[in-house]
C-alpha atoms as a PDB file:
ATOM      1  CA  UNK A   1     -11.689 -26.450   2.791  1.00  0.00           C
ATOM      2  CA  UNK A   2     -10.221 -23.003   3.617  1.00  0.00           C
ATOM      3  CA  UNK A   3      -9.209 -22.559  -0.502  1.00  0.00           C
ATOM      4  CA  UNK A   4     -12.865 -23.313  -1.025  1.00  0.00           C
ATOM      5  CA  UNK A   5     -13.615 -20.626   1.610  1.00  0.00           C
ATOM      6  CA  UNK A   6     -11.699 -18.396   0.116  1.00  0.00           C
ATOM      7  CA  UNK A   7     -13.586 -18.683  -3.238  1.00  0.00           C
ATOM      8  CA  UNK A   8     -16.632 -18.604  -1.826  1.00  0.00           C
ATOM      9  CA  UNK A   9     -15.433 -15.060   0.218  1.00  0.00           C
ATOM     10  CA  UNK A  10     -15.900 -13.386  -3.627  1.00  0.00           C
ATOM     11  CA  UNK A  11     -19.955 -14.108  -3.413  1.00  0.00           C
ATOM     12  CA  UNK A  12     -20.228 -14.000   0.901  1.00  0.00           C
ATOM     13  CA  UNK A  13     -17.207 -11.472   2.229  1.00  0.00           C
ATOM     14  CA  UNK A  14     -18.128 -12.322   6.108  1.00  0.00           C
ATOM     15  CA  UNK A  15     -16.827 -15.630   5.437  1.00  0.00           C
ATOM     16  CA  UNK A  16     -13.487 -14.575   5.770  1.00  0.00           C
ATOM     17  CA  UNK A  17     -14.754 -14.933   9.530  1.00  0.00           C
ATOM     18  CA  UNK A  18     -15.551 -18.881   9.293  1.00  0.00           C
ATOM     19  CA  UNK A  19     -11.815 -18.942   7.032  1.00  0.00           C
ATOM     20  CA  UNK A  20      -9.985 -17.211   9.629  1.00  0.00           C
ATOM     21  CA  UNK A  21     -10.969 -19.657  12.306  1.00  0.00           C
ATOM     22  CA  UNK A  22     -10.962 -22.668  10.461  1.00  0.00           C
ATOM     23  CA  UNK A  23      -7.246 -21.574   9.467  1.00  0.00           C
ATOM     24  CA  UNK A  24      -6.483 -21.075  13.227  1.00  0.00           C
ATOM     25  CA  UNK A  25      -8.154 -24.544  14.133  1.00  0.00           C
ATOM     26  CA  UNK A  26      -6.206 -26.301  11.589  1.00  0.00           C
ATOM     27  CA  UNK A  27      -2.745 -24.913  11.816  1.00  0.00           C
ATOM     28  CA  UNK A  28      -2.104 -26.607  14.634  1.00  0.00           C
ATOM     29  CA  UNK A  29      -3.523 -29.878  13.486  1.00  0.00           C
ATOM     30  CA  UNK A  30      -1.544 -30.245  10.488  1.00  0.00           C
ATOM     31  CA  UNK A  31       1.174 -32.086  11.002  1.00  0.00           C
ATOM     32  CA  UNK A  32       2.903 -31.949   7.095  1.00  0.00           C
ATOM     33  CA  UNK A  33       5.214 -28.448   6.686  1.00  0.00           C
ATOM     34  CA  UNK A  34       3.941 -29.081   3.091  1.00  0.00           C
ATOM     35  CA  UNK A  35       0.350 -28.304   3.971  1.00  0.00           C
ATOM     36  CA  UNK A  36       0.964 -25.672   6.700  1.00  0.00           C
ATOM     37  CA  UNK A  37       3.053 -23.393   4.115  1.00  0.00           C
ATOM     38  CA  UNK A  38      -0.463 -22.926   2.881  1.00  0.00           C
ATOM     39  CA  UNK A  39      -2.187 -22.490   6.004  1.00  0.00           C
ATOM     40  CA  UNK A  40       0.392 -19.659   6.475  1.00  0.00           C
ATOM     41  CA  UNK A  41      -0.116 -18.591   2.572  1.00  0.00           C
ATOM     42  CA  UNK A  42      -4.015 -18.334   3.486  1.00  0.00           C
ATOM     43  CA  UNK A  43      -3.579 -16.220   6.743  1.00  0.00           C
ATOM     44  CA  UNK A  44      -1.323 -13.894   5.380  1.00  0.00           C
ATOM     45  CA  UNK A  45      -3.837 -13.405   2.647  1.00  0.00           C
ATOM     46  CA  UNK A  46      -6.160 -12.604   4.897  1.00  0.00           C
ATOM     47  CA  UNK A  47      -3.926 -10.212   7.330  1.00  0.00           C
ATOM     48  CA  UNK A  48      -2.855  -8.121   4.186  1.00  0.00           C
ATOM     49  CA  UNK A  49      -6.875  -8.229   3.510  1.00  0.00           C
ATOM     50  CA  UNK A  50      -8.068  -7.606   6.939  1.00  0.00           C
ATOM     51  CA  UNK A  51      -5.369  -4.625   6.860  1.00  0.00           C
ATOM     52  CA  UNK A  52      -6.080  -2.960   3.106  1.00  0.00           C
ATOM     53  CA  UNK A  53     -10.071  -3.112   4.369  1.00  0.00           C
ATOM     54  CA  UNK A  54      -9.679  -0.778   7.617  1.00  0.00           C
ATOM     55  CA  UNK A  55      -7.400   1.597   5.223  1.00  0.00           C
ATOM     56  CA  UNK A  56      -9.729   1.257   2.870  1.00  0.00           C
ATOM     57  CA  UNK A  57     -12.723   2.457   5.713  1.00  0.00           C
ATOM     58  CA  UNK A  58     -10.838   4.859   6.665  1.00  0.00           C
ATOM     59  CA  UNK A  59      -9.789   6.614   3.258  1.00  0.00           C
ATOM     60  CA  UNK A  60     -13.481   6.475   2.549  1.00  0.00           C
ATOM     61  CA  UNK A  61     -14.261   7.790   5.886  1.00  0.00           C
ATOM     62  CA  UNK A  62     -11.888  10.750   4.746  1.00  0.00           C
ATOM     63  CA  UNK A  63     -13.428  11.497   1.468  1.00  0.00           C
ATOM     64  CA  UNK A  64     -16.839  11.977   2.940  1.00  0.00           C
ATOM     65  CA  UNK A  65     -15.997  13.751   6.190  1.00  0.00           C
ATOM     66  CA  UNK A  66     -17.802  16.454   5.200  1.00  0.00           C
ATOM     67  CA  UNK A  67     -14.804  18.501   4.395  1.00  0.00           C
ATOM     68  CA  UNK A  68     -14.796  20.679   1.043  1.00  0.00           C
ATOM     69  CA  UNK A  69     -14.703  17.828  -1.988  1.00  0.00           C
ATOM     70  CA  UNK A  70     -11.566  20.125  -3.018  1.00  0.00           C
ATOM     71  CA  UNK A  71      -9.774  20.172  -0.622  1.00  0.00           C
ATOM     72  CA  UNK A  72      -6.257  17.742  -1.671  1.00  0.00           C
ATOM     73  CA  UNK A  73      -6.849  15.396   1.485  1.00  0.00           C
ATOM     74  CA  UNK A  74     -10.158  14.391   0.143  1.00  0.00           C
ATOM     75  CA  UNK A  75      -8.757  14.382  -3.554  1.00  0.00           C
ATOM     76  CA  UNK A  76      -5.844  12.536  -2.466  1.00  0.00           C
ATOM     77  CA  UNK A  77      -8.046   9.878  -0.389  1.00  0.00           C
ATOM     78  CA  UNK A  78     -10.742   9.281  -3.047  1.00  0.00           C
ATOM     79  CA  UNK A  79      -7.464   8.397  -5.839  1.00  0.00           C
ATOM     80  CA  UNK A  80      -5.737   6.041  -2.849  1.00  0.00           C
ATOM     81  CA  UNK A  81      -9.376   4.336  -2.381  1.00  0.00           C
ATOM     82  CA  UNK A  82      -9.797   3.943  -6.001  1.00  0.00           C
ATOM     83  CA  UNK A  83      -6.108   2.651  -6.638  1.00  0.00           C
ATOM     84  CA  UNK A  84      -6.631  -0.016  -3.941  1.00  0.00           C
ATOM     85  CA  UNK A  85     -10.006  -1.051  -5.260  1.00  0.00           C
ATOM     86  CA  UNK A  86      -8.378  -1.445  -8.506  1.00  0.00           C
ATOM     87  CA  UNK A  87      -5.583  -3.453  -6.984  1.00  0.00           C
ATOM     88  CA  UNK A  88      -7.360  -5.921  -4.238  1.00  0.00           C
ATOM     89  CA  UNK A  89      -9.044  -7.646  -6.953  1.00  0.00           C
ATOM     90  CA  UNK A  90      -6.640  -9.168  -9.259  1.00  0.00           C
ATOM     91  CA  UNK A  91      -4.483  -9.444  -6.484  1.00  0.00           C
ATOM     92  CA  UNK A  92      -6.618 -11.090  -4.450  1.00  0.00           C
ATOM     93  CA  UNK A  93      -7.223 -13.609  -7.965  1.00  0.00           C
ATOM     94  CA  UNK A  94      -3.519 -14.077  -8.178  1.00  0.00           C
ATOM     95  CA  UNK A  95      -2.840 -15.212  -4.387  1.00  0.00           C
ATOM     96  CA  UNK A  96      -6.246 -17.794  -4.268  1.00  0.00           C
ATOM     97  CA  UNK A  97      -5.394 -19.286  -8.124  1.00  0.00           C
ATOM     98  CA  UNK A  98      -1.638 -19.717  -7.207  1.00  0.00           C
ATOM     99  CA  UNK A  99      -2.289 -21.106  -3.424  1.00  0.00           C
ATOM    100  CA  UNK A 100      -5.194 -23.648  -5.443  1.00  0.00           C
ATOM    101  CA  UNK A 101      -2.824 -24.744  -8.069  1.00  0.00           C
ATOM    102  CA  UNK A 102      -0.045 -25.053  -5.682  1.00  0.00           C
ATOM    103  CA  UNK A 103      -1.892 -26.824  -3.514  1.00  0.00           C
ATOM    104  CA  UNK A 104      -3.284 -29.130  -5.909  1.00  0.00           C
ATOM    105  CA  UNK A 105      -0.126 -30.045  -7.130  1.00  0.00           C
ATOM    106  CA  UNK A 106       1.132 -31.040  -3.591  1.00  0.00           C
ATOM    107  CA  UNK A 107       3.611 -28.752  -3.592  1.00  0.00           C
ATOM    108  CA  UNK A 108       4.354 -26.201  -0.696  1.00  0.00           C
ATOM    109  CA  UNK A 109       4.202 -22.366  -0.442  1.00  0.00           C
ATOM    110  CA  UNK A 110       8.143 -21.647   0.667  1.00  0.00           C
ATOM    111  CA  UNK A 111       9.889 -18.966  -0.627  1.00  0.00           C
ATOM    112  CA  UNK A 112       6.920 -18.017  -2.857  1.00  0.00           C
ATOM    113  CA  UNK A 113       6.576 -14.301  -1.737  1.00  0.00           C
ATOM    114  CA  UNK A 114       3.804 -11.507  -2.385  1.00  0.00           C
END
Protein backbone atom coordinates (compact mmCIF):
# COMPACT_ATOMS: atom_id res chain seq x y z
CA UNK A 1 0.00 0.00 0.00
CA UNK A 2 2.46 2.77 0.98
CA UNK A 3 4.61 2.00 -2.63
CA UNK A 4 1.24 2.53 -4.22
CA UNK A 5 0.98 5.77 -2.18
CA UNK A 6 3.95 6.82 -3.16
CA UNK A 7 3.06 6.57 -6.91
CA UNK A 8 0.05 8.02 -6.55
CA UNK A 9 2.00 11.22 -4.52
CA UNK A 10 3.27 12.16 -8.43
CA UNK A 11 -0.63 13.01 -9.46
CA UNK A 12 -1.96 14.06 -5.48
CA UNK A 13 1.37 15.53 -3.46
CA UNK A 14 -0.80 15.86 -0.03
CA UNK A 15 -0.82 12.24 0.02
CA UNK A 16 2.44 12.06 1.31
CA UNK A 17 0.20 12.93 4.49
CA UNK A 18 -2.03 9.58 4.32
CA UNK A 19 1.81 7.73 3.38
CA UNK A 20 3.44 9.15 6.28
CA UNK A 21 0.88 7.81 8.69
CA UNK A 22 0.15 4.70 7.18
CA UNK A 23 4.11 4.16 7.34
CA UNK A 24 4.00 5.08 11.10
CA UNK A 25 0.90 2.70 11.69
CA UNK A 26 2.56 -0.11 10.05
CA UNK A 27 6.09 -0.05 11.26
CA UNK A 28 5.23 -1.27 14.25
CA UNK A 29 2.97 -3.96 12.97
CA UNK A 30 5.34 -5.60 10.80
CA UNK A 31 6.84 -8.16 12.30
CA UNK A 32 9.44 -9.43 9.15
CA UNK A 33 12.98 -7.16 9.22
CA UNK A 34 12.56 -7.98 5.47
CA UNK A 35 9.49 -5.81 5.10
CA UNK A 36 10.38 -3.09 7.66
CA UNK A 37 13.81 -2.28 5.71
CA UNK A 38 11.24 -0.83 3.39
CA UNK A 39 9.08 0.81 5.75
CA UNK A 40 12.37 2.55 6.80
CA UNK A 41 13.38 2.94 2.87
CA UNK A 42 9.82 4.76 2.47
CA UNK A 43 10.21 7.17 5.52
CA UNK A 44 13.48 8.21 4.77
CA UNK A 45 12.19 9.02 1.34
CA UNK A 46 9.89 11.04 2.67
CA UNK A 47 12.18 12.89 5.49
CA UNK A 48 14.78 13.79 2.70
CA UNK A 49 11.40 15.01 0.79
CA UNK A 50 9.70 16.68 3.60
CA UNK A 51 13.29 18.41 4.15
CA UNK A 52 14.33 19.44 0.25
CA UNK A 53 10.44 21.00 0.18
CA UNK A 54 10.87 23.62 3.19
CA UNK A 55 14.46 24.49 1.47
CA UNK A 56 12.90 24.56 -1.47
CA UNK A 57 10.01 27.29 0.17
CA UNK A 58 12.38 28.99 1.48
CA UNK A 59 14.91 29.54 -1.54
CA UNK A 60 11.80 30.60 -3.38
CA UNK A 61 10.77 32.74 -0.58
CA UNK A 62 14.35 34.36 -1.13
CA UNK A 63 14.16 34.95 -4.78
CA UNK A 64 10.98 36.91 -4.51
CA UNK A 65 11.58 38.86 -1.31
CA UNK A 66 11.35 41.78 -3.03
CA UNK A 67 15.02 42.41 -3.00
CA UNK A 68 16.78 43.73 -6.33
CA UNK A 69 16.51 40.50 -8.94
CA UNK A 70 20.46 41.25 -9.10
CA UNK A 71 21.42 41.12 -6.26
CA UNK A 72 23.79 37.43 -5.94
CA UNK A 73 21.50 36.13 -2.97
CA UNK A 74 18.54 36.14 -5.21
CA UNK A 75 20.74 34.90 -8.26
CA UNK A 76 22.26 32.38 -6.16
CA UNK A 77 18.71 31.16 -4.69
CA UNK A 78 16.80 31.07 -8.01
CA UNK A 79 20.05 28.53 -9.53
CA UNK A 80 19.83 26.35 -5.98
CA UNK A 81 15.83 26.20 -6.56
CA UNK A 82 16.25 25.28 -10.08
CA UNK A 83 19.12 22.64 -9.41
CA UNK A 84 16.88 20.93 -6.82
CA UNK A 85 13.85 20.95 -9.06
CA UNK A 86 15.97 19.36 -11.57
CA UNK A 87 17.21 16.82 -9.09
CA UNK A 88 13.93 15.76 -6.87
CA UNK A 89 12.47 14.26 -9.83
CA UNK A 90 14.57 11.55 -11.13
CA UNK A 91 15.62 11.06 -7.80
CA UNK A 92 12.55 10.74 -6.43
CA UNK A 93 11.92 7.96 -9.74
CA UNK A 94 15.04 6.16 -8.73
CA UNK A 95 14.18 5.63 -4.84
CA UNK A 96 10.12 4.53 -5.61
CA UNK A 97 11.27 2.10 -8.86
CA UNK A 98 14.15 0.53 -6.77
CA UNK A 99 12.03 0.25 -3.29
CA UNK A 100 8.98 -1.42 -5.93
CA UNK A 101 11.31 -3.79 -7.57
CA UNK A 102 12.99 -4.61 -4.40
CA UNK A 103 10.09 -5.12 -2.80
CA UNK A 104 8.56 -7.20 -5.33
CA UNK A 105 11.28 -9.41 -5.40
CA UNK A 106 11.05 -10.08 -1.58
CA UNK A 107 14.15 -8.89 -0.97
CA UNK A 108 15.07 -6.26 1.80
CA UNK A 109 16.42 -2.66 1.69
CA UNK A 110 19.88 -3.21 3.94
CA UNK A 111 22.83 -1.65 3.06
CA UNK A 112 21.20 -0.15 -0.06
CA UNK A 113 22.10 3.58 0.59
CA UNK A 114 20.97 7.00 -1.12
Amino acid sequence: VAYELQWAMLIIPLLAIANIGYLLWARSRVPHVELRSHIHWQLATLAILALIAVTGLGLLGLAFAGVNTDAPLSIAATFLLYGIGAVIIPWFFYRVIFGTYRFRRQLPMHRVWL
